[in-house]
N, C-alpha and C. Protein backbone atom coordinates (compact mmCIF):
# COMPACT_ATOMS: atom_id res chain seq x y z
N UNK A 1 -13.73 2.00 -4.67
CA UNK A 1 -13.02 3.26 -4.67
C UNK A 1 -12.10 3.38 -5.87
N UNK A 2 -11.12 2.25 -6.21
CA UNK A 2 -10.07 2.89 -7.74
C UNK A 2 -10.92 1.64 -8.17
N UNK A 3 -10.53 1.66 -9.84
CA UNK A 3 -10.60 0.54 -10.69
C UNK A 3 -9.14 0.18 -10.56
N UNK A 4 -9.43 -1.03 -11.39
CA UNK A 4 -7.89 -2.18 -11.83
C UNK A 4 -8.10 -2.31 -13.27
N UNK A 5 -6.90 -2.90 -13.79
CA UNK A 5 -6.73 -2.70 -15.54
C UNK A 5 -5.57 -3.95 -15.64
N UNK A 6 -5.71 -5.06 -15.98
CA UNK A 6 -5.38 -6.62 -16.85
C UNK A 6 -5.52 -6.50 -18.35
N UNK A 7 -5.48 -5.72 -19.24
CA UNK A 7 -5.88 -5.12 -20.44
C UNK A 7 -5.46 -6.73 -21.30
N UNK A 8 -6.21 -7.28 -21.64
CA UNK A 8 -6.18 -8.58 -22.79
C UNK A 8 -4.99 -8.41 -23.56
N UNK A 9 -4.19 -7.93 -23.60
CA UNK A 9 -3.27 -7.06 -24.58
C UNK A 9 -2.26 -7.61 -24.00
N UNK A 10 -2.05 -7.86 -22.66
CA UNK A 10 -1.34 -7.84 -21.79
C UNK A 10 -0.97 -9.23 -20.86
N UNK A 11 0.13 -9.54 -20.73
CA UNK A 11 0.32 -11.00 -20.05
C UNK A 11 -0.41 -11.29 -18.89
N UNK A 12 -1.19 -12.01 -18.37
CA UNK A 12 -2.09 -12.03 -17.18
C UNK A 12 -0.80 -11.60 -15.97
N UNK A 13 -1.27 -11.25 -14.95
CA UNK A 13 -0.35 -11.02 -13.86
C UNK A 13 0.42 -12.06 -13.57
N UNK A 14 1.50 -12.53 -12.67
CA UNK A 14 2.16 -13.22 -12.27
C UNK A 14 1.38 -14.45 -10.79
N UNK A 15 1.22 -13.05 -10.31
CA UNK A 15 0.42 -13.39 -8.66
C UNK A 15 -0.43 -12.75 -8.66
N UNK A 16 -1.18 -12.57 -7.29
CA UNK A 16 -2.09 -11.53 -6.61
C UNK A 16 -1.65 -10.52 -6.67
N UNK A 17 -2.24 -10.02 -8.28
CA UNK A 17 -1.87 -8.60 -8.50
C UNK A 17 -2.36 -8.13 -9.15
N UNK A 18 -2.83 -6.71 -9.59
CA UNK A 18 -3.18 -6.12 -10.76
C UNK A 18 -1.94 -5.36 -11.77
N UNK A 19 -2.19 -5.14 -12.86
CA UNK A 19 -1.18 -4.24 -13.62
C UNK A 19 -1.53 -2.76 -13.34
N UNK A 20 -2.68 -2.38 -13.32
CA UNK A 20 -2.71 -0.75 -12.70
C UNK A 20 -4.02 -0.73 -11.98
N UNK A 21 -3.69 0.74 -11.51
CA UNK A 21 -4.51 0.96 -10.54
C UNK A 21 -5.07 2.09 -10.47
N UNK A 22 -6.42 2.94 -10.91
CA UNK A 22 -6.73 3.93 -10.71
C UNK A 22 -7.51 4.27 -9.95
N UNK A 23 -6.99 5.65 -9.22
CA UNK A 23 -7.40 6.64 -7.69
C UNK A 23 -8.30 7.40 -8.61
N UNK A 24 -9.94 7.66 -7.86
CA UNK A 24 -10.31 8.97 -8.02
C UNK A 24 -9.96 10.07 -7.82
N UNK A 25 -10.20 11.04 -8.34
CA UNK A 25 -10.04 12.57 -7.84
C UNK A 25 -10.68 12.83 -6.48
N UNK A 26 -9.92 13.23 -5.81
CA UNK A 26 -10.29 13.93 -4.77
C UNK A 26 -9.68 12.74 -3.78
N UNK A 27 -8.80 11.63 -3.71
CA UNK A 27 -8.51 10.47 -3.38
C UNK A 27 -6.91 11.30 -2.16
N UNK A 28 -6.79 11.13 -0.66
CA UNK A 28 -5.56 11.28 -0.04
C UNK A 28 -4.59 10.09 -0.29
N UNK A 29 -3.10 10.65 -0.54
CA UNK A 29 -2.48 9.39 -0.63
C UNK A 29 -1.01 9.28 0.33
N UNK A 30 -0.76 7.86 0.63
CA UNK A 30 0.17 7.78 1.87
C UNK A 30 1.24 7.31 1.10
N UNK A 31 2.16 7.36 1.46
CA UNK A 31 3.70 6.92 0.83
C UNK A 31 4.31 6.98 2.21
N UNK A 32 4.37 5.18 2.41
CA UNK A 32 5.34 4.62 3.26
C UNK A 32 6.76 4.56 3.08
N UNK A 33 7.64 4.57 3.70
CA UNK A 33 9.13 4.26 3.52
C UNK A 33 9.11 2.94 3.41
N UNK A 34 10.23 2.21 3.16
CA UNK A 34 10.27 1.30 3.03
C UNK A 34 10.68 0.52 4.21
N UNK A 35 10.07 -0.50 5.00
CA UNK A 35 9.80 -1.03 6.04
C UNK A 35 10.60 -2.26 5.94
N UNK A 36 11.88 -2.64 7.16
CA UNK A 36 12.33 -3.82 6.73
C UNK A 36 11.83 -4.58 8.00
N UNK A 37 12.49 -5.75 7.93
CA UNK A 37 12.08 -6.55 9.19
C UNK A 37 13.08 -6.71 10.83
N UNK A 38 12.66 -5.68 10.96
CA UNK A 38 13.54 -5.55 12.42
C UNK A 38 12.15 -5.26 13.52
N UNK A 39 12.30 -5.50 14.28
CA UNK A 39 10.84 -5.42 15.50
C UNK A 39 11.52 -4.52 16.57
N UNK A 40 10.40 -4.00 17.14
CA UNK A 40 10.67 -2.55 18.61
C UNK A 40 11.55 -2.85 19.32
N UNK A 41 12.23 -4.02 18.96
CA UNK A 41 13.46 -4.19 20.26
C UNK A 41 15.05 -4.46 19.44
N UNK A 42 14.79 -4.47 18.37
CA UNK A 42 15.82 -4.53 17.14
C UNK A 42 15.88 -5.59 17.20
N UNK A 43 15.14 -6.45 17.10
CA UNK A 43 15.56 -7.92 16.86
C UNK A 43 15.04 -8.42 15.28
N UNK A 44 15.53 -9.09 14.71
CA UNK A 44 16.06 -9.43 12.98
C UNK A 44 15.33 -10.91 13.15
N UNK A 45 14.72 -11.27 12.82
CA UNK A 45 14.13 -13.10 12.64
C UNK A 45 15.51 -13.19 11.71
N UNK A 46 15.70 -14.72 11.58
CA UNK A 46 16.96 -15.35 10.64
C UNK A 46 15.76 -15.77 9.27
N UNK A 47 14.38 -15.75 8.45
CA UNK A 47 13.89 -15.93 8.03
C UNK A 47 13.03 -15.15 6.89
N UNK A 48 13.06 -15.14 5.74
CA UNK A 48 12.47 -13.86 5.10
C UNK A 48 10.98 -13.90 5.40
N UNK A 49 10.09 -15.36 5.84
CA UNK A 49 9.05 -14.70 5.91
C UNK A 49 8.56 -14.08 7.28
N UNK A 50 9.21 -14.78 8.82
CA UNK A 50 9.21 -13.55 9.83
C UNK A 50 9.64 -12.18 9.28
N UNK A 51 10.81 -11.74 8.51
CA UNK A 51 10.83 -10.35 8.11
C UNK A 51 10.04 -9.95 7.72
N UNK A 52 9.27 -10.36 6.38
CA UNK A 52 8.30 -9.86 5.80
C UNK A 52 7.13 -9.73 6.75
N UNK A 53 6.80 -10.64 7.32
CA UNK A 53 5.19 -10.41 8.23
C UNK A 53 5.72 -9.37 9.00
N UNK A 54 7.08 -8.86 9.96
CA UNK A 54 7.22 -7.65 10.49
C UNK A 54 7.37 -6.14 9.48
N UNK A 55 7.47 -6.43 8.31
CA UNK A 55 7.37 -5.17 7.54
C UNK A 55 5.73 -4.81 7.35
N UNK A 56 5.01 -6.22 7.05
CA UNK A 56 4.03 -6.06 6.34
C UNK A 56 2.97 -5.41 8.02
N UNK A 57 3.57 -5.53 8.96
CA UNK A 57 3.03 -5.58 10.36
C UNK A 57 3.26 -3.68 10.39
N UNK A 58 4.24 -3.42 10.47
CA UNK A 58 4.75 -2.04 10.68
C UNK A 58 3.65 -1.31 9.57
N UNK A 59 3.59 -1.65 8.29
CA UNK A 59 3.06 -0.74 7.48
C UNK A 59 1.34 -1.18 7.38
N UNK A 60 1.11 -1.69 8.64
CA UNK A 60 -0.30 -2.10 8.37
C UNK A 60 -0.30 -0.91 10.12
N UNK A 61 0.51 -1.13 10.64
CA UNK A 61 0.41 0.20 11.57
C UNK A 61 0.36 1.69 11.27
N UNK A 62 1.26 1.75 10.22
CA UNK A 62 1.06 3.07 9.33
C UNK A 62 0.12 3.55 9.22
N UNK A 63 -0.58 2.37 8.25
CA UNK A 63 -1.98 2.59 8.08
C UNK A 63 -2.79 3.03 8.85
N UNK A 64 -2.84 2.42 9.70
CA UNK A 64 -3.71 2.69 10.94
C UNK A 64 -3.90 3.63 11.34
N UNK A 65 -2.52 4.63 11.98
CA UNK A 65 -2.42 5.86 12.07
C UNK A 65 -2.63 6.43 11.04
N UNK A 66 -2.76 6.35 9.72
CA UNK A 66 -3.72 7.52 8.81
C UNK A 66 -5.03 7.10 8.49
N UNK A 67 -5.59 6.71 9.17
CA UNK A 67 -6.95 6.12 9.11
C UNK A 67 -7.39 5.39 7.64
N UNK A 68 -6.37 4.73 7.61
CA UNK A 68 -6.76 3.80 6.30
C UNK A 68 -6.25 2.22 6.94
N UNK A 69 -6.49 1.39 5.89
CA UNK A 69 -6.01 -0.04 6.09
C UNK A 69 -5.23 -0.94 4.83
N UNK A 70 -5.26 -1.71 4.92
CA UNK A 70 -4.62 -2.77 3.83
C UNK A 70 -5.37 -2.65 2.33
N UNK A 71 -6.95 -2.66 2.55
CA UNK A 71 -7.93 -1.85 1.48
C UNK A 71 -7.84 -1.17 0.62
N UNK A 72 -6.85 -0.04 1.41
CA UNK A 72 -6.79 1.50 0.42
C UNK A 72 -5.43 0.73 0.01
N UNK A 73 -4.22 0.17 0.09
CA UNK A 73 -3.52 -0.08 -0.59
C UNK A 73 -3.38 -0.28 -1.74
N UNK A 74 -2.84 0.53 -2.93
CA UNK A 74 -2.80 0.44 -4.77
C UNK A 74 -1.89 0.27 -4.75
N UNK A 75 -0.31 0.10 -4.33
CA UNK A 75 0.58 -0.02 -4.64
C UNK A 75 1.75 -0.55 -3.86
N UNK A 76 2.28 -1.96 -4.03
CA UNK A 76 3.19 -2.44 -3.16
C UNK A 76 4.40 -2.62 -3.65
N UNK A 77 5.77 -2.36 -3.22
CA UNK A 77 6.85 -2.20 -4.11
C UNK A 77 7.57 -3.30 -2.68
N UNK A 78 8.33 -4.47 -3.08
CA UNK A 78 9.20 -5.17 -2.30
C UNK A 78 10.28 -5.88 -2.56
N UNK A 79 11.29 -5.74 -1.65
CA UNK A 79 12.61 -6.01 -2.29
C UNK A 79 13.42 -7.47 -1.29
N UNK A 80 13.78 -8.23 -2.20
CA UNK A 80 14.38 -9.59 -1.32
C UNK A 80 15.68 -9.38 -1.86
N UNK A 81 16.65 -10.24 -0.89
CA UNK A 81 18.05 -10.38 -1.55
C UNK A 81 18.55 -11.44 -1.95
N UNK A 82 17.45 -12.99 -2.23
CA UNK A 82 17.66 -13.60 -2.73
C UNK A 82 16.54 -14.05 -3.64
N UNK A 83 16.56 -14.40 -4.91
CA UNK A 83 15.37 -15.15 -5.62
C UNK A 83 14.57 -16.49 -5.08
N UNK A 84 15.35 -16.75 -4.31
CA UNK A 84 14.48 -18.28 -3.78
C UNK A 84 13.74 -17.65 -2.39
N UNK A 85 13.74 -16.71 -2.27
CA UNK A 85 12.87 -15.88 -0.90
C UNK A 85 11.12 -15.28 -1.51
N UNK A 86 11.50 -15.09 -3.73
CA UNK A 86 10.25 -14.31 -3.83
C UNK A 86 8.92 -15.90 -3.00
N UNK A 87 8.70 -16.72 -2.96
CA UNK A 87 7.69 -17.99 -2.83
C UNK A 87 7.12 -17.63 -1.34
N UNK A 88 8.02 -17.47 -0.65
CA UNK A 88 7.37 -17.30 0.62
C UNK A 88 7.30 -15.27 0.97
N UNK A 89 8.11 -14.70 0.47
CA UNK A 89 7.77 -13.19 0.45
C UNK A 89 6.27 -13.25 -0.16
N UNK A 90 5.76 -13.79 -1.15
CA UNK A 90 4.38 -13.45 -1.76
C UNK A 90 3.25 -13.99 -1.19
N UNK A 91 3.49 -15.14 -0.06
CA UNK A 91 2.68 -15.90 0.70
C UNK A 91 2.29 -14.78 1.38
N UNK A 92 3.25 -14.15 2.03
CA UNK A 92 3.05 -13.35 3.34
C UNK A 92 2.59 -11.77 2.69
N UNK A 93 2.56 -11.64 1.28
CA UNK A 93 1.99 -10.29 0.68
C UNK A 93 0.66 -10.52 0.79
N UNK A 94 0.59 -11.67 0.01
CA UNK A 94 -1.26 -12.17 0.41
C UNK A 94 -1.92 -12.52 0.93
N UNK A 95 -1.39 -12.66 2.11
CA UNK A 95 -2.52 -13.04 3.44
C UNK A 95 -2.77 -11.28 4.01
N UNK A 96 -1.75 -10.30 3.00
CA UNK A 96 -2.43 -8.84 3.96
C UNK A 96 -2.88 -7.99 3.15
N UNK A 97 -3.09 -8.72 1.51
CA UNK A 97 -3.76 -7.70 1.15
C UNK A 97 -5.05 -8.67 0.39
N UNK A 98 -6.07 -7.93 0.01
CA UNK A 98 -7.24 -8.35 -0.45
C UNK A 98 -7.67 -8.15 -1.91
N UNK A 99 -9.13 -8.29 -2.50
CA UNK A 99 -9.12 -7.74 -3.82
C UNK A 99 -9.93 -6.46 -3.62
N UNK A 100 -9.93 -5.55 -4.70
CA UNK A 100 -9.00 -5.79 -5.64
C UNK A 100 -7.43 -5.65 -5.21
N UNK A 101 -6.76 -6.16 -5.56
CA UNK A 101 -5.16 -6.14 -5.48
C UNK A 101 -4.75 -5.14 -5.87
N UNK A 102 -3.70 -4.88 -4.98
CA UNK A 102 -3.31 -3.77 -5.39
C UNK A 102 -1.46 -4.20 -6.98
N UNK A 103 -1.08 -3.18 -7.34
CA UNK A 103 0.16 -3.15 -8.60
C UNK A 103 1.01 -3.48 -7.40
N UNK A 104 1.55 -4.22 -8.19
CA UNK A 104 3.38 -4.99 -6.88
C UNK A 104 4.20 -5.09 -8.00
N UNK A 105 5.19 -4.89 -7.15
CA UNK A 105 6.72 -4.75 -8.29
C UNK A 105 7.27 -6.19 -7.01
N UNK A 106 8.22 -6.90 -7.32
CA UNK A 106 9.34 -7.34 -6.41
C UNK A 106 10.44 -7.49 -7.10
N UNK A 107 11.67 -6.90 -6.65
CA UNK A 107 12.66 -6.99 -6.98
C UNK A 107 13.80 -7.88 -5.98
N UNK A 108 14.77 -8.23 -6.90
CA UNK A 108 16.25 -8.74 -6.27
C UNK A 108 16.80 -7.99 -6.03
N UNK A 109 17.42 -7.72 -5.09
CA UNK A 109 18.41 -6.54 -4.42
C UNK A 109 19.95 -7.04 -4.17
N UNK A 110 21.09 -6.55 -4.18
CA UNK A 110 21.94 -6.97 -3.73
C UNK A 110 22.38 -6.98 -2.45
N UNK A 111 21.46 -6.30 -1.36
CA UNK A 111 21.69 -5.98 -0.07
C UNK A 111 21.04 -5.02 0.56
N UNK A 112 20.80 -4.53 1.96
CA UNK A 112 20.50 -3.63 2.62
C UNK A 112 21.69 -3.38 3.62
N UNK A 113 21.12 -2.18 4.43
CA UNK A 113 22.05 -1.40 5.23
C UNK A 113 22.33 -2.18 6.27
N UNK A 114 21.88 -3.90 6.64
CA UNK A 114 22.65 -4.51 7.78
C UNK A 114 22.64 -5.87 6.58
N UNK A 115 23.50 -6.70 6.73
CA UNK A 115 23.63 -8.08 5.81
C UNK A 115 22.34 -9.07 6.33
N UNK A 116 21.96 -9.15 7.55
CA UNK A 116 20.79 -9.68 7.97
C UNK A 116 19.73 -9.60 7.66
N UNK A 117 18.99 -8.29 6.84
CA UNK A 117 18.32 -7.52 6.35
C UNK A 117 17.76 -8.48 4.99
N UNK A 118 16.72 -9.54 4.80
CA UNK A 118 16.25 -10.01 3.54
C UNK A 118 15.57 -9.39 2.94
N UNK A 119 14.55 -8.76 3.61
CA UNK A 119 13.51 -8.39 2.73
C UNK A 119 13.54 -6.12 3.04
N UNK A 120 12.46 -5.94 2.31
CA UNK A 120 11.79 -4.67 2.63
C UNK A 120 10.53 -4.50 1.68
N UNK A 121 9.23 -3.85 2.24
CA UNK A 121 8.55 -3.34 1.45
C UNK A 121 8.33 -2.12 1.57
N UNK A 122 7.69 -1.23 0.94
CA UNK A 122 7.01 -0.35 0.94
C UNK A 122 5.89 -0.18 0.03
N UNK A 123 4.70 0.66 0.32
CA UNK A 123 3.42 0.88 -0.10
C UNK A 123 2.91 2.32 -0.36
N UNK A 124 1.96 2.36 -1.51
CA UNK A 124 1.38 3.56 -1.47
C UNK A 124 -0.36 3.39 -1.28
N UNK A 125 -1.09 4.00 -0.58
CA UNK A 125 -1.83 4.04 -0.33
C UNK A 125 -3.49 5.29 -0.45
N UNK A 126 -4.07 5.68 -0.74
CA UNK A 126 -5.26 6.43 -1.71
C UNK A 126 -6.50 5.97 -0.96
N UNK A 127 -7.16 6.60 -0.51
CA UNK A 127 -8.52 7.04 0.69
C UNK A 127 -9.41 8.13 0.04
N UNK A 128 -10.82 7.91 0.42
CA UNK A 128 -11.22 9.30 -0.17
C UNK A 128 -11.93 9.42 1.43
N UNK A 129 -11.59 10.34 1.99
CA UNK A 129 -12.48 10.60 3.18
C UNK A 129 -14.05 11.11 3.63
């Protein structure tokens, strides 16, 4: 469905990732919020990668409800609040997404809206029906 682009020009990726990502025309696209790790009963794991598998859990439900999956995913944007969290945040990116890979950003954050709060992702997503 899209191509991917590593252009020789260009530093190989870091991880399981591509540098871009192109959607055909005529392609629907989803834009998730950004999903942190709290579960249906508000409960917070003390761990970034339980958070992360509950973000990466929520927005694989997303999916679901727009009749797409982890597949159509081109674009993953995720945010930790400490640097020694990216090792196991990227474990748990790649056991949910596949190739081709989709473009990932991860950033250091200085915080979210509860201090418990390590991680968040969000995703964009492109289907042609």
């Amino acid at each position: 469905m899209h191509r991917v682009f590593n252009p020789p020009s260009v530093r190989k990726p870091f991880g399981a990732y591509n540098h871009g990502v192109l959607v055909p025309p005529g392609a629907s696209f989803l834009v998730t919020s950004g999903q942190l790790g709290i579960d249906v009963e508000d409960k917070v794991p003390p761990d970034v990668t339980r958070q992360a598998e509950l973000c990466f859990a929520a927005i694989g439900a997303i999916l679901e409800e727009a009749g797409m999956s982890y597949a159509d995913v081109i674009r993953i944007s995720g945010f930790v609040t400490r640097r020694e969290d990216f090792p196991a945040y990227m474990a748990v990116r790649d056991r949910f997404t596949s190739d081709p890979r989709p473009a990932s950003t991860l950033i250091v954050v200085g915080g979210f809206t509860r201090p418990e709060f390590l991680v968040e992702v969000e995703v964009t997503a492109a289907k042609i029906f």
